[in-house]
Every structure is written in C-alpha cells, then in structure tokens.
N, C-alpha and C. Protein backbone atom coordinates (compact mmCIF):
# COMPACT_ATOMS: atom_id res chain seq x y z
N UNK A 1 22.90 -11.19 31.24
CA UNK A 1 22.60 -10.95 29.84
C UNK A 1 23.84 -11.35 29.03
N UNK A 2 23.75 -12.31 28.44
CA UNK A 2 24.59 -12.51 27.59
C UNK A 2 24.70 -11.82 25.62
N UNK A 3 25.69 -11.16 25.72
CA UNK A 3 25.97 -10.14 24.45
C UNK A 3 26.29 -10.82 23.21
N UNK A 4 26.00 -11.18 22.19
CA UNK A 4 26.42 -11.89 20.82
C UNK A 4 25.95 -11.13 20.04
N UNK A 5 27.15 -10.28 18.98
CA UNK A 5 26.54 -9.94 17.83
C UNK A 5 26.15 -10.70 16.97
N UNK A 6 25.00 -10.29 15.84
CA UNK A 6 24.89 -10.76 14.46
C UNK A 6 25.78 -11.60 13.47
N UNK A 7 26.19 -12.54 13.36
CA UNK A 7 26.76 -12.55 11.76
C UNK A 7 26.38 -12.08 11.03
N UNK A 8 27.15 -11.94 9.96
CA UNK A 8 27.28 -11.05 8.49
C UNK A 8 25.98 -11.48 7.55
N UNK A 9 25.71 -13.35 8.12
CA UNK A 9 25.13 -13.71 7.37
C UNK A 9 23.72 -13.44 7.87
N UNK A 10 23.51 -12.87 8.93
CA UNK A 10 21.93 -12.95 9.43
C UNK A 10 21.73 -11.09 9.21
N UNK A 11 22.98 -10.35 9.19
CA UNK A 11 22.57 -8.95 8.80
C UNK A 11 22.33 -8.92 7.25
N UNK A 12 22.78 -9.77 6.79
CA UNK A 12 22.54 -9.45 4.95
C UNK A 12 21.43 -9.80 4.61
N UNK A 13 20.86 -11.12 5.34
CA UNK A 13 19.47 -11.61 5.42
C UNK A 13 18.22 -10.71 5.83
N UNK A 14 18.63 -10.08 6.90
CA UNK A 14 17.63 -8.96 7.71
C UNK A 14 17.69 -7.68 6.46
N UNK A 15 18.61 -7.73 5.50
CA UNK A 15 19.02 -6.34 4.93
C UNK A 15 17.91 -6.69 4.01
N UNK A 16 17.86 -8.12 3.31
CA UNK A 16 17.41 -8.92 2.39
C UNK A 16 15.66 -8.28 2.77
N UNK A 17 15.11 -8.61 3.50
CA UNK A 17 14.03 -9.17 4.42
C UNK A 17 13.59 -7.38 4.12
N UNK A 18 14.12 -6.43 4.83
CA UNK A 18 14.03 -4.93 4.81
C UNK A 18 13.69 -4.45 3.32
N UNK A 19 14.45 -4.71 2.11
CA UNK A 19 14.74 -4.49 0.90
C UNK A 19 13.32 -4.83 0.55
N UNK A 20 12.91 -5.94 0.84
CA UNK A 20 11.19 -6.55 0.07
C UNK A 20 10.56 -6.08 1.25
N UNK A 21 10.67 -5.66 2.14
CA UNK A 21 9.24 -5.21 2.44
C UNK A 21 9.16 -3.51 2.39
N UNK A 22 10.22 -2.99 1.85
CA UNK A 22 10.32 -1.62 1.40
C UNK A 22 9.35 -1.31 0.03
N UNK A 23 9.39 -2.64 -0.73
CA UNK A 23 8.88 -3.00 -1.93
C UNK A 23 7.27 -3.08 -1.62
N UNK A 24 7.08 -3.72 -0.51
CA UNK A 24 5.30 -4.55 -0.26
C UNK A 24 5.10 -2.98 -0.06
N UNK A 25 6.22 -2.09 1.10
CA UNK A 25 5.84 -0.80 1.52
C UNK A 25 4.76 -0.10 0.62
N UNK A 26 6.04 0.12 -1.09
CA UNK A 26 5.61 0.79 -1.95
C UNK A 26 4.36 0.72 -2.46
N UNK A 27 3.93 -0.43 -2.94
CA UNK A 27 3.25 -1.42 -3.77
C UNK A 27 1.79 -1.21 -2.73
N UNK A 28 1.83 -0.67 -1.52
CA UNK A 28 0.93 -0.89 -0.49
C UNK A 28 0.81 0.79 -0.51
N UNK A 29 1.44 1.33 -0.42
CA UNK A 29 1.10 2.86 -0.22
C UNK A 29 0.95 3.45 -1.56
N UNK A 30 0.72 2.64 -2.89
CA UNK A 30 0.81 3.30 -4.07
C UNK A 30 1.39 4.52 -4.43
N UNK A 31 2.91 4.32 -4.14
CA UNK A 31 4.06 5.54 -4.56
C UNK A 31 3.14 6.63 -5.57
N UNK A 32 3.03 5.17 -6.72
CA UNK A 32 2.47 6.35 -8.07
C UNK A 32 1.76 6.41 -8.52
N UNK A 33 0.06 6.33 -7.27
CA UNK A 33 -1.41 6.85 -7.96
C UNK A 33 -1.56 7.97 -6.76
N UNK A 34 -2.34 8.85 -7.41
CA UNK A 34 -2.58 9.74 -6.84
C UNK A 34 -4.07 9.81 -5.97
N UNK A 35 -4.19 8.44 -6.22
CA UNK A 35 -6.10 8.37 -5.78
C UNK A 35 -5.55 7.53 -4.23
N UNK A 36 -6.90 7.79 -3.28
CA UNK A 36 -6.33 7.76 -1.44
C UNK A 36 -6.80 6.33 -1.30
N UNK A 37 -5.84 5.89 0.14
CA UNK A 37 -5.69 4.78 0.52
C UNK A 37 -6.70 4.28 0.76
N UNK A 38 -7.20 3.04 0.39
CA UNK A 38 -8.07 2.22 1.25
C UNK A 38 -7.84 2.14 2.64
N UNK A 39 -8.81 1.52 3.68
CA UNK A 39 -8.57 0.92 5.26
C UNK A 39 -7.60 -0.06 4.97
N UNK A 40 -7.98 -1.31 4.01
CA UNK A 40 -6.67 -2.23 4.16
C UNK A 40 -5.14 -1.64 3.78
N UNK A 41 -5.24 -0.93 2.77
CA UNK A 41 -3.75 -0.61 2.01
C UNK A 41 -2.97 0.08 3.81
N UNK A 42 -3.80 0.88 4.46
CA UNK A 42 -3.79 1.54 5.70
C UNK A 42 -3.03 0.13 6.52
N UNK A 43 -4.07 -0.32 6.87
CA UNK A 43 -3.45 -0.99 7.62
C UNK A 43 -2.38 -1.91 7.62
N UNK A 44 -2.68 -2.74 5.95
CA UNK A 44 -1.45 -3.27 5.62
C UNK A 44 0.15 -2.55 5.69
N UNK A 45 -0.19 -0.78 6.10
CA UNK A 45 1.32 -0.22 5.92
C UNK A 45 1.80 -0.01 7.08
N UNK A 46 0.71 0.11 8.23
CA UNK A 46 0.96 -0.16 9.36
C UNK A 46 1.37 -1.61 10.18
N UNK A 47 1.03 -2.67 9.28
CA UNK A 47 1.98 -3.95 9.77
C UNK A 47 2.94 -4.32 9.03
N UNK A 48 3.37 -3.56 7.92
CA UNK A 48 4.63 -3.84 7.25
C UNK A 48 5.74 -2.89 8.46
N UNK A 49 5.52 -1.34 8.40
CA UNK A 49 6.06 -0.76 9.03
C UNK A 49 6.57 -1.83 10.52
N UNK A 50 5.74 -2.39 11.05
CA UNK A 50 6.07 -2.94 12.58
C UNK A 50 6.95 -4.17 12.15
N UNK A 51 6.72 -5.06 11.09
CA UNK A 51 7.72 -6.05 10.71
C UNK A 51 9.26 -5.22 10.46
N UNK A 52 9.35 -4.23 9.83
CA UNK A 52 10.80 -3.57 9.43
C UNK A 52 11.06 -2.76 10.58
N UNK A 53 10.10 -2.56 11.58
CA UNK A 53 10.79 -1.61 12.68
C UNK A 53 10.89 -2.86 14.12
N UNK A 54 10.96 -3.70 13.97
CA UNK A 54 11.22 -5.25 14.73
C UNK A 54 12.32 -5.65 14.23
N UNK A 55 12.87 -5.74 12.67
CA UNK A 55 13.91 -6.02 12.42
C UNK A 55 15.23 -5.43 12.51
N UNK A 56 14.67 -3.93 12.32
CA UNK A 56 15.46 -3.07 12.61
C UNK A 56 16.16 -2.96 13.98
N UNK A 57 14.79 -3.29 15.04
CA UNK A 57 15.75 -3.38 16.43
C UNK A 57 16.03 -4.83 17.09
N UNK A 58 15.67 -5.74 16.56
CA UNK A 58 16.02 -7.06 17.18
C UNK A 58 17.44 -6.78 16.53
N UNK A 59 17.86 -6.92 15.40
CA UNK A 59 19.37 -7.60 14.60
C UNK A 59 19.93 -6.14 14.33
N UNK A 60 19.51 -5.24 13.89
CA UNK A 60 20.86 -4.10 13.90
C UNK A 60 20.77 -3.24 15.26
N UNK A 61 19.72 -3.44 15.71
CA UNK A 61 19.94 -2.74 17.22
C UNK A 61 20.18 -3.71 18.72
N UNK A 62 20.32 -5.22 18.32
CA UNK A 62 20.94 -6.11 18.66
C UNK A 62 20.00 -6.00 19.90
N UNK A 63 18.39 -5.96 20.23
CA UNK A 63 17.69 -6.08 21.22
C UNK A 63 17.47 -7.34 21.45
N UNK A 64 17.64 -7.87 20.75
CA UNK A 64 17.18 -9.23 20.54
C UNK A 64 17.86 -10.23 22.10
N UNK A 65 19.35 -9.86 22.20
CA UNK A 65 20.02 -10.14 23.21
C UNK A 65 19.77 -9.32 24.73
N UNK A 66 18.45 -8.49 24.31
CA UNK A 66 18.27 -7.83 25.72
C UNK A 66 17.03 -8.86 26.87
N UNK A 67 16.66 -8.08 27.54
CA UNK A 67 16.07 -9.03 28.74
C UNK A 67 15.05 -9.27 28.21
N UNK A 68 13.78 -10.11 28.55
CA UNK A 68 12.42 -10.44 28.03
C UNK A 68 11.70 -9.12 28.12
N UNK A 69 12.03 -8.58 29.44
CA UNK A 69 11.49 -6.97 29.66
C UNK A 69 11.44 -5.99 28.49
N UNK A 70 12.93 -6.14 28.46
CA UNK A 70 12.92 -4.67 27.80
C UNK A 70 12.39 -5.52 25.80
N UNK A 71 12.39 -6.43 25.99
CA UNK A 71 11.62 -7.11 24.12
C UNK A 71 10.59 -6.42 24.24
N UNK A 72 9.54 -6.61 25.95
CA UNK A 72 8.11 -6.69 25.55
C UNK A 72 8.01 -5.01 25.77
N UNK A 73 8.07 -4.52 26.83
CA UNK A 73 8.38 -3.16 26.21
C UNK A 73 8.65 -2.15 25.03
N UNK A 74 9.64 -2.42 24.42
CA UNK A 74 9.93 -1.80 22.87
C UNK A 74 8.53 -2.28 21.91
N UNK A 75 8.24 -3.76 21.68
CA UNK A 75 7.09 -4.45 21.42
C UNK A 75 5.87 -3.62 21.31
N UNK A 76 5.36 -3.83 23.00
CA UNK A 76 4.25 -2.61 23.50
C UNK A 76 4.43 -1.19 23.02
N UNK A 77 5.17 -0.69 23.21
CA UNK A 77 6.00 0.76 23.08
C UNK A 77 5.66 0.97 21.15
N UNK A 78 5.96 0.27 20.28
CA UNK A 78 5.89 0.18 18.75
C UNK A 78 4.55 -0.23 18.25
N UNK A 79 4.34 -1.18 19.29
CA UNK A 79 2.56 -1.21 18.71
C UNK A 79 1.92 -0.52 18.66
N UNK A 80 1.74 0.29 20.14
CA UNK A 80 1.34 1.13 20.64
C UNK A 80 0.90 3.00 19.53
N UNK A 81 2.55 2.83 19.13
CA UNK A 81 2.50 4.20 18.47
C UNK A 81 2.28 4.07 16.99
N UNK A 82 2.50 2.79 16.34
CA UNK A 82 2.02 2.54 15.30
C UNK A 82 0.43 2.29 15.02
N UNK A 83 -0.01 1.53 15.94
CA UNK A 83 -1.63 1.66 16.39
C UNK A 83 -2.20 3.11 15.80
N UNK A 84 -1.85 4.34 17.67
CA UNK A 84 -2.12 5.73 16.91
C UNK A 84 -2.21 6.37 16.03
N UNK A 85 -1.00 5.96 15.09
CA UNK A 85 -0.89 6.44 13.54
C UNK A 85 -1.48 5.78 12.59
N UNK A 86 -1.87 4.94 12.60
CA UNK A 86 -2.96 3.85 11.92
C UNK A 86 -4.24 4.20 11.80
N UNK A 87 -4.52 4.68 13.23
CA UNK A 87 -5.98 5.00 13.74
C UNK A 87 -6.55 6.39 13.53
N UNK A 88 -5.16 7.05 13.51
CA UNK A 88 -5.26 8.51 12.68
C UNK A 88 -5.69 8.62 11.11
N UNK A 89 -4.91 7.78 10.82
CA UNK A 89 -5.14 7.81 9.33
C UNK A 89 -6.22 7.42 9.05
N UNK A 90 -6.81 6.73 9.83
CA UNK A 90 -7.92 5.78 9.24
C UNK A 90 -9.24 6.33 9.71
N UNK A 91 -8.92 7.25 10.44
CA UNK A 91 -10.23 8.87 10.98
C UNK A 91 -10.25 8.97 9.49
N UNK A 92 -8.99 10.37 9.62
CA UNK A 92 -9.09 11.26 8.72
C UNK A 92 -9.50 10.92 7.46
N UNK A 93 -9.30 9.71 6.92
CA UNK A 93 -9.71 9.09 5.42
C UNK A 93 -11.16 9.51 5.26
C-alpha cells in the first residue's frame, strides 16, 4: 500500500465540492418550509449525503490510498446504512 497525502489543492477543492452540496443538502431538505418531504426530495438527500460521506472518507480520511477491499467495503458498508435510513423515511412518510 502505498501512502500519499492530499495536496492543499485537492483538500480545498473537496472542501469546495462539500460547501455546495451542503447547499443542494439544504435546498433538498427545505431548511425553511415546514410542509413534509416528498419521495424524491428523500431520496435526493440520501444521495447527496453518500456523495459528501465518500468525500469525506476518500480525501480527508485518505481511504482513497487504502486496498480495493477495504474502498468496496466502506462503499457497501455506507450504502448499505444510508439505504436503511432512506427506506425508513420513506415508510414513515
């Protein structure tokens, strides 16, 4: 396994990348109506969430440099539990 951190310039980018989809987050979970989610707004927050929690561990948790294993694992492992919570929400609605 070979170890290489990030440059400055690919963490400011990933910071970049995080920052707007915190935004799609908002804009998708309607911070400020009080009336309930659609299935899409649902699901759309459940694949924003998996884009910022991929970025989060490929480049600041530097997985990216780990084995193919442990990618598809974390991968499986995040789909997996984001799925559940998706599928929850999308009962209870």
């Amino acid at each position: 396994m070979e170890f290489k951190n990030p440059s400055t310039r690919i963490l400011l980018l990933c910071w970049l990348a995080l920052m707007i989809l915190t935004v799609g987050t908002m804009l998708s979970g309607r911070v400020t109506s009080e009336t309930a989610l659609s299935s899409g707004l649902i699901i759309s927050l459940g694949i924003i969430t998996w884009f910022k929690s991929m970025l989060i561990l490929r480049y600041y948790l530097n997985l990216r440099t780990a084995s193919r294993g442990w990618n598809r694992a974390f991968n499986s492992y995040l789909f997996v539990v984001l799925g559940i919570v998706t599928l929850i929400f999308l009962l209870g609605k």
